[in-house]
C-alpha atoms as a PDB file:
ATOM      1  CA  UNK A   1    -186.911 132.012 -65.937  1.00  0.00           C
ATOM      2  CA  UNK A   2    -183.469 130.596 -65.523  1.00  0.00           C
ATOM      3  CA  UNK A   3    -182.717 126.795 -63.136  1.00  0.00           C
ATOM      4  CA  UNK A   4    -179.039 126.478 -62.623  1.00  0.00           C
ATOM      5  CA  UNK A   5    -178.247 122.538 -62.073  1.00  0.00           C
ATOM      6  CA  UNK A   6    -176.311 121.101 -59.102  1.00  0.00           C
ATOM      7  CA  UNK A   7    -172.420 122.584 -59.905  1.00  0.00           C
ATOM      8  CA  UNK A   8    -169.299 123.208 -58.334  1.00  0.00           C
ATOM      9  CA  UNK A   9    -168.921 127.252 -57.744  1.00  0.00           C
ATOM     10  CA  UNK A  10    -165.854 129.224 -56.650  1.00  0.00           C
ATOM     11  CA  UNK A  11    -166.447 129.116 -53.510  1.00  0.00           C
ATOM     12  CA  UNK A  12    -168.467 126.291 -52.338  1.00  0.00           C
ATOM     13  CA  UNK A  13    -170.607 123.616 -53.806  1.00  0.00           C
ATOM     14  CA  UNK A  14    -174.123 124.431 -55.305  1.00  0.00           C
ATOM     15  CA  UNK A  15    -177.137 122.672 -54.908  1.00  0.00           C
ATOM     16  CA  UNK A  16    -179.911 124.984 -57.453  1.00  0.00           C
ATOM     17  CA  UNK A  17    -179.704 128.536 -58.922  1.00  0.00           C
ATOM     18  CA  UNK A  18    -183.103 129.801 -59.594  1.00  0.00           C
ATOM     19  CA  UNK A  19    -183.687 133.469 -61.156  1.00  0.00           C
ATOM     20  CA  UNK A  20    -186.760 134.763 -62.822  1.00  0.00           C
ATOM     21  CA  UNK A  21    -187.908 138.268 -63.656  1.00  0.00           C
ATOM     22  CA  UNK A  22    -190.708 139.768 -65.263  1.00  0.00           C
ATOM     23  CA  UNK A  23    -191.073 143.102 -67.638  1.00  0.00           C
ATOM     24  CA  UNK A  24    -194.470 144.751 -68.017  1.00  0.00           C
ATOM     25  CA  UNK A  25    -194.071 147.374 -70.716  1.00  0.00           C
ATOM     26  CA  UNK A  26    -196.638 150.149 -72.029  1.00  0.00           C
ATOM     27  CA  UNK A  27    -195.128 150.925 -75.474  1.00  0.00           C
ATOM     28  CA  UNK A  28    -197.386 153.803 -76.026  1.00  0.00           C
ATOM     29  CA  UNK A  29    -195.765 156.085 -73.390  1.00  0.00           C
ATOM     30  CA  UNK A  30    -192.268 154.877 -73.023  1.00  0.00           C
ATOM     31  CA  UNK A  31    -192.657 153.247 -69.671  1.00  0.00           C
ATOM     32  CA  UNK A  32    -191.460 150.043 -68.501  1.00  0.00           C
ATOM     33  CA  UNK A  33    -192.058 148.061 -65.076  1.00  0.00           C
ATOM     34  CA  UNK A  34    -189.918 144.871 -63.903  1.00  0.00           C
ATOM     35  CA  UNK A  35    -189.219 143.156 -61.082  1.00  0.00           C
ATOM     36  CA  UNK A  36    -186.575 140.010 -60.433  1.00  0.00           C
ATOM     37  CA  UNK A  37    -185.994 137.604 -57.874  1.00  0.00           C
ATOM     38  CA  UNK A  38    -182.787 135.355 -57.506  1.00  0.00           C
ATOM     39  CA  UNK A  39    -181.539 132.706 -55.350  1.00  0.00           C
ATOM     40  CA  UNK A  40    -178.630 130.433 -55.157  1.00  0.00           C
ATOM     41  CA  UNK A  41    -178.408 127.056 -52.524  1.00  0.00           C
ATOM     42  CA  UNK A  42    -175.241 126.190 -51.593  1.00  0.00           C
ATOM     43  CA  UNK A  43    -174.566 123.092 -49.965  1.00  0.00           C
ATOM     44  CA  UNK A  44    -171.821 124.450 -46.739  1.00  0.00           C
ATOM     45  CA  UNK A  45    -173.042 128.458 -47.243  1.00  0.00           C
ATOM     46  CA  UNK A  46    -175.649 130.677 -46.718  1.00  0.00           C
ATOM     47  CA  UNK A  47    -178.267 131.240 -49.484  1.00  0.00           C
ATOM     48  CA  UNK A  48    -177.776 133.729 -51.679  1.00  0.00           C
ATOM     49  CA  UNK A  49    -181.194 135.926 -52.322  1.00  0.00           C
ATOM     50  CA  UNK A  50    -181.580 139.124 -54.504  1.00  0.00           C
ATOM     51  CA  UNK A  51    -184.687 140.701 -55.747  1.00  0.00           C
ATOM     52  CA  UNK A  52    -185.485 143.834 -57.039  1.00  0.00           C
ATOM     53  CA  UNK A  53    -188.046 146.103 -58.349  1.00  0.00           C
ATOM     54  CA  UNK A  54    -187.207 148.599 -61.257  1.00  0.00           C
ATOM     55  CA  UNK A  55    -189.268 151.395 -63.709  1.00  0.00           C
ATOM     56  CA  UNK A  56    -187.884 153.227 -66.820  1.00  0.00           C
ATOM     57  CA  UNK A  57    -189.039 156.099 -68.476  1.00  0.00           C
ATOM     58  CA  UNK A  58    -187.307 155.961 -72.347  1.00  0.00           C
ATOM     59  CA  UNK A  59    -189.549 158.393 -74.725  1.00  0.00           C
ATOM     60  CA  UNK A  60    -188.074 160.711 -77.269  1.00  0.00           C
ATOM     61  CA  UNK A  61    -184.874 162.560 -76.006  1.00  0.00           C
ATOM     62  CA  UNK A  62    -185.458 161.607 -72.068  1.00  0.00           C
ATOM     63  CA  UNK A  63    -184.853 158.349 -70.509  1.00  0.00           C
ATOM     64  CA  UNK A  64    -184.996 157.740 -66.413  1.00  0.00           C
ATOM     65  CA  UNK A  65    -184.587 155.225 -64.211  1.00  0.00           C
ATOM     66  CA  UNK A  66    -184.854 153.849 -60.598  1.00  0.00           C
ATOM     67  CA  UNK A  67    -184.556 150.570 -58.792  1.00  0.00           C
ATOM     68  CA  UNK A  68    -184.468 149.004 -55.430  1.00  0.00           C
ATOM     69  CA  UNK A  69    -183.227 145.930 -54.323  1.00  0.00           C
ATOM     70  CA  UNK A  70    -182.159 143.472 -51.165  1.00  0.00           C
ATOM     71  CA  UNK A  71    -179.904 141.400 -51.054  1.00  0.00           C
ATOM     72  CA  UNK A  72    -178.507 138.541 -48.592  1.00  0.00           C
ATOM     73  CA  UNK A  73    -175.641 136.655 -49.169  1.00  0.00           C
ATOM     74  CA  UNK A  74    -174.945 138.805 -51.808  1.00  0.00           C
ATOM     75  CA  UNK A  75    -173.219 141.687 -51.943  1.00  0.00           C
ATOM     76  CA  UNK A  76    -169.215 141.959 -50.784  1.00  0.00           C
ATOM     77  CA  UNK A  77    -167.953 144.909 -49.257  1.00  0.00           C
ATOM     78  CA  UNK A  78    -164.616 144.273 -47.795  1.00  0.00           C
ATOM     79  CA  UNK A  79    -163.436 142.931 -51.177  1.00  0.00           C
ATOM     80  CA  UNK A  80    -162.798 139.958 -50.325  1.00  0.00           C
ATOM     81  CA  UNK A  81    -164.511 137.398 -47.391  1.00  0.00           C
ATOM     82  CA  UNK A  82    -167.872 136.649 -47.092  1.00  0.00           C
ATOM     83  CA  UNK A  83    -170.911 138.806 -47.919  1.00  0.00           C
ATOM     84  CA  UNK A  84    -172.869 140.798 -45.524  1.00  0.00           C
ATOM     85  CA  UNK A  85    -176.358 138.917 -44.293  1.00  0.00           C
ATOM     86  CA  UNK A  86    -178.905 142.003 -45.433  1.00  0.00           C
ATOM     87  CA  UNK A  87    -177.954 144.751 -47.708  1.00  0.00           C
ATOM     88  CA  UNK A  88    -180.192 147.231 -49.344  1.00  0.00           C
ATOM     89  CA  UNK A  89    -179.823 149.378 -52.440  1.00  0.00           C
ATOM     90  CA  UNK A  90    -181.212 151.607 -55.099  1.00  0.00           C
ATOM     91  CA  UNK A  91    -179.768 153.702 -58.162  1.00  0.00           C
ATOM     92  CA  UNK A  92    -181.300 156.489 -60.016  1.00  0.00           C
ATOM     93  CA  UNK A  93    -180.500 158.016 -63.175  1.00  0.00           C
ATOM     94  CA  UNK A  94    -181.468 160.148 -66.031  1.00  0.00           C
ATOM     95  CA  UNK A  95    -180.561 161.166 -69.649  1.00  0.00           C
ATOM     96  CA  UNK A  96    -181.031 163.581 -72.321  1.00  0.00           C
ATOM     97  CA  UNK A  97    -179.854 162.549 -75.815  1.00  0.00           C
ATOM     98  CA  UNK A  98    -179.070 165.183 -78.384  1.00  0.00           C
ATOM     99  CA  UNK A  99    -179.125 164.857 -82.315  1.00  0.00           C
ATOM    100  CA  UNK A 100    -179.404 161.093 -81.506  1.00  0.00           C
ATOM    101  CA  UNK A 101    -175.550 161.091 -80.631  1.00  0.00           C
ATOM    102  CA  UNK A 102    -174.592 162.978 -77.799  1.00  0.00           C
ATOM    103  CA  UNK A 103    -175.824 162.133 -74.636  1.00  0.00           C
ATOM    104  CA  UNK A 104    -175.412 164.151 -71.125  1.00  0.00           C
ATOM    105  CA  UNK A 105    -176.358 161.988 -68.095  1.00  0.00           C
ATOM    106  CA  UNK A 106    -176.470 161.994 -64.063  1.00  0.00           C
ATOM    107  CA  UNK A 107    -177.586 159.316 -61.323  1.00  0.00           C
ATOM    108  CA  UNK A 108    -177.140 158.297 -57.626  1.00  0.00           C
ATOM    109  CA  UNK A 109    -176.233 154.758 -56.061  1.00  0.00           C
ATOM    110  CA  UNK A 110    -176.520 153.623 -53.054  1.00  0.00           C
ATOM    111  CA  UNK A 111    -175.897 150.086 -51.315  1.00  0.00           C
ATOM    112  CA  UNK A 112    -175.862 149.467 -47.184  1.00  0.00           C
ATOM    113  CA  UNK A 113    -175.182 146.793 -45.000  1.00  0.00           C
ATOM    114  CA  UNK A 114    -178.079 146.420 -42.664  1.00  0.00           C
ATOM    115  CA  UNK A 115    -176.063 144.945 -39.874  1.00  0.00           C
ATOM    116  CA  UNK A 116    -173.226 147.563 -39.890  1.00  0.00           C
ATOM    117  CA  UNK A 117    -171.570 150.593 -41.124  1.00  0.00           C
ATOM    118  CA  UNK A 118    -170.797 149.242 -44.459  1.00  0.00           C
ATOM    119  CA  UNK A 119    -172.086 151.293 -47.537  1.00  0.00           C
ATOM    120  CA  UNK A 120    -171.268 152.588 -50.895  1.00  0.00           C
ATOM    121  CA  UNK A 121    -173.101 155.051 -52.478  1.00  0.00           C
ATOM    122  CA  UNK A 122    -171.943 158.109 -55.182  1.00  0.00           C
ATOM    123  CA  UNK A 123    -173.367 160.644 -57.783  1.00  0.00           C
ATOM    124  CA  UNK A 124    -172.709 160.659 -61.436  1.00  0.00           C
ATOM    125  CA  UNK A 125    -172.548 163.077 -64.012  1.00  0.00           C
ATOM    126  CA  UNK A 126    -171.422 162.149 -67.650  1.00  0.00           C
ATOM    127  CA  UNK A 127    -171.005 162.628 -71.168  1.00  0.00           C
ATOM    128  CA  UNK A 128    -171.143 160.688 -74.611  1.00  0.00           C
ATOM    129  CA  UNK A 129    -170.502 160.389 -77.731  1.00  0.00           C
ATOM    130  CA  UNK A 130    -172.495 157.571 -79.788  1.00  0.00           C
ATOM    131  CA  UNK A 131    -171.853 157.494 -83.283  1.00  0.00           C
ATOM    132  CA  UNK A 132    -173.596 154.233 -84.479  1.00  0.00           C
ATOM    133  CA  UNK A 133    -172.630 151.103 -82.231  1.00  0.00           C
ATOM    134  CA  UNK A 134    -169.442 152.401 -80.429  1.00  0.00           C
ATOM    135  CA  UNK A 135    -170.079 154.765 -76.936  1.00  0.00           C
ATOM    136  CA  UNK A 136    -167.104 156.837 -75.918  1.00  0.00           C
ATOM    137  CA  UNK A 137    -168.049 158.470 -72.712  1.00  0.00           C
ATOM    138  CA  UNK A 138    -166.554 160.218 -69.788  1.00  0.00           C
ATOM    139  CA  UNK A 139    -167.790 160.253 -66.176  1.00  0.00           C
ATOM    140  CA  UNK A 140    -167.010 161.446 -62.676  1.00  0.00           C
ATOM    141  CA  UNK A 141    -168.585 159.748 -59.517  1.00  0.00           C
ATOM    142  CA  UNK A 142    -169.153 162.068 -56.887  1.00  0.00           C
ATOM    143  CA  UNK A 143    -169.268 162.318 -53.036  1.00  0.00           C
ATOM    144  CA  UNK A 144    -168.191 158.866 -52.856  1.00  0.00           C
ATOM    145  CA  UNK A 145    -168.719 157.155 -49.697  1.00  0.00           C
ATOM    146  CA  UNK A 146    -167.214 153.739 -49.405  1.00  0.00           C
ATOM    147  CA  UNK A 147    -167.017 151.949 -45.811  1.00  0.00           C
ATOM    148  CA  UNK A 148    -166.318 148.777 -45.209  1.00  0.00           C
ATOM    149  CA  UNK A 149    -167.869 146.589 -42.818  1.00  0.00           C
ATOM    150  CA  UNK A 150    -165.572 147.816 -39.816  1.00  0.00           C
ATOM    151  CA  UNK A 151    -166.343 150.853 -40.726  1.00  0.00           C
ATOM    152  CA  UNK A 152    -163.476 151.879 -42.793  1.00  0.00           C
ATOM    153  CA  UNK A 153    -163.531 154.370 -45.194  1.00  0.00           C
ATOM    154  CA  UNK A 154    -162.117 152.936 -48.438  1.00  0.00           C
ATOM    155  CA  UNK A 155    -163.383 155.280 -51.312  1.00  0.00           C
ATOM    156  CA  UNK A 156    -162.413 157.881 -53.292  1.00  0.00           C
ATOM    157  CA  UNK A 157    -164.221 160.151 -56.048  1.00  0.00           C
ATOM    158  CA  UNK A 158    -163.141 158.483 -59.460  1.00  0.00           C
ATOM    159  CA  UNK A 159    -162.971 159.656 -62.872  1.00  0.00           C
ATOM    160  CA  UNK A 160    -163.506 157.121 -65.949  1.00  0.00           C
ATOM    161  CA  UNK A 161    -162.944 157.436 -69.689  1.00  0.00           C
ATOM    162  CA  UNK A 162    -165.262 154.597 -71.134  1.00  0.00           C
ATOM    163  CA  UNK A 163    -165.007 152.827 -74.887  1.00  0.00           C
ATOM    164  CA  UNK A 164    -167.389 150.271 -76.164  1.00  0.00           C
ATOM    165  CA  UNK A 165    -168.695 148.634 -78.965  1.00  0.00           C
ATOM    166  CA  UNK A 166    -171.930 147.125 -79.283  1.00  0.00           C
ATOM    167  CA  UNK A 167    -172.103 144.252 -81.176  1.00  0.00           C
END
């Protein structure tokens, strides 16, 4: 449970920030079960809700994942401007892990504007390396489709080369 105090923001003036989320997890099996719920009041803006339901499947070798959320207020498609009112989205993926260090992984996302044309959604397929606390991984989104809220198609298919360190 988070409470965010009256603040200035970067774009308008906020009265509360609330969030809160719960995790119910059955050790035994590997499977987890969560959901969230978010909302910021702004003093000259809309209110910005978000909540979501997730599960995760982590035993062994094999870890999968799903979760759906809506949003309003929230989420940006043009780049810049407001948000859309109502959006919906969900992402899927799953791993397999091999000799505890390399890991071969694939996943769908997908996020639409309920009041227009705007969307963004794309597959995944990656690989990584992960010796101890550093991941070095390389991925390709797929059959990205990237409108914005006129309609306009503003994506690409993208290829990343990704470095971290976990502290």
């Amino acid at each position: 449970m988070q409470y965010q105090f009256e603040n200035g923001s970067s774009t308008g003036d906020r009265e509360y920030g609330l969030q809160g989320s719960v995790i119910y997890d059955i050790e035994q099996v590997g499977v987890s079960l969560g959901a969230t719920y978010g909302q910021t009041k702004y003093k000259a803006e809309e209110d910005d809700k978000v909540w979501s339901l997730a599960a995760l499947y982590d035993n062994n070798n094999i870890y999968a994942a799903a979760q759906y959320g809506q949003y309003e207020n929230h989420i940006n498609f043009n780049g810049a401007g407001d948000a859309v009112d109502k959006a919906k989205g969900y992402e899927l993926i799953g791993a397999y892990t091999i000799q505890d260090m390399y890991q071969v992984y694939g996943g769908y996302n997908s996020v639409t504007d309920d009041n227009s044309d705007a969307e963004l959604s794309y597959g995944l397929i990656g690989a990584a390396w992960v010796p101890a606390n550093i991941v070095i991984a390389l991925e390709l989104k797929l059959g990205t489709k990237a409108k914005a809220t006129t309609g306009d198609d503003v994506g690409a298919d993208q290829y990343a080369l990704l470095a971290r360190y976990n502290f």
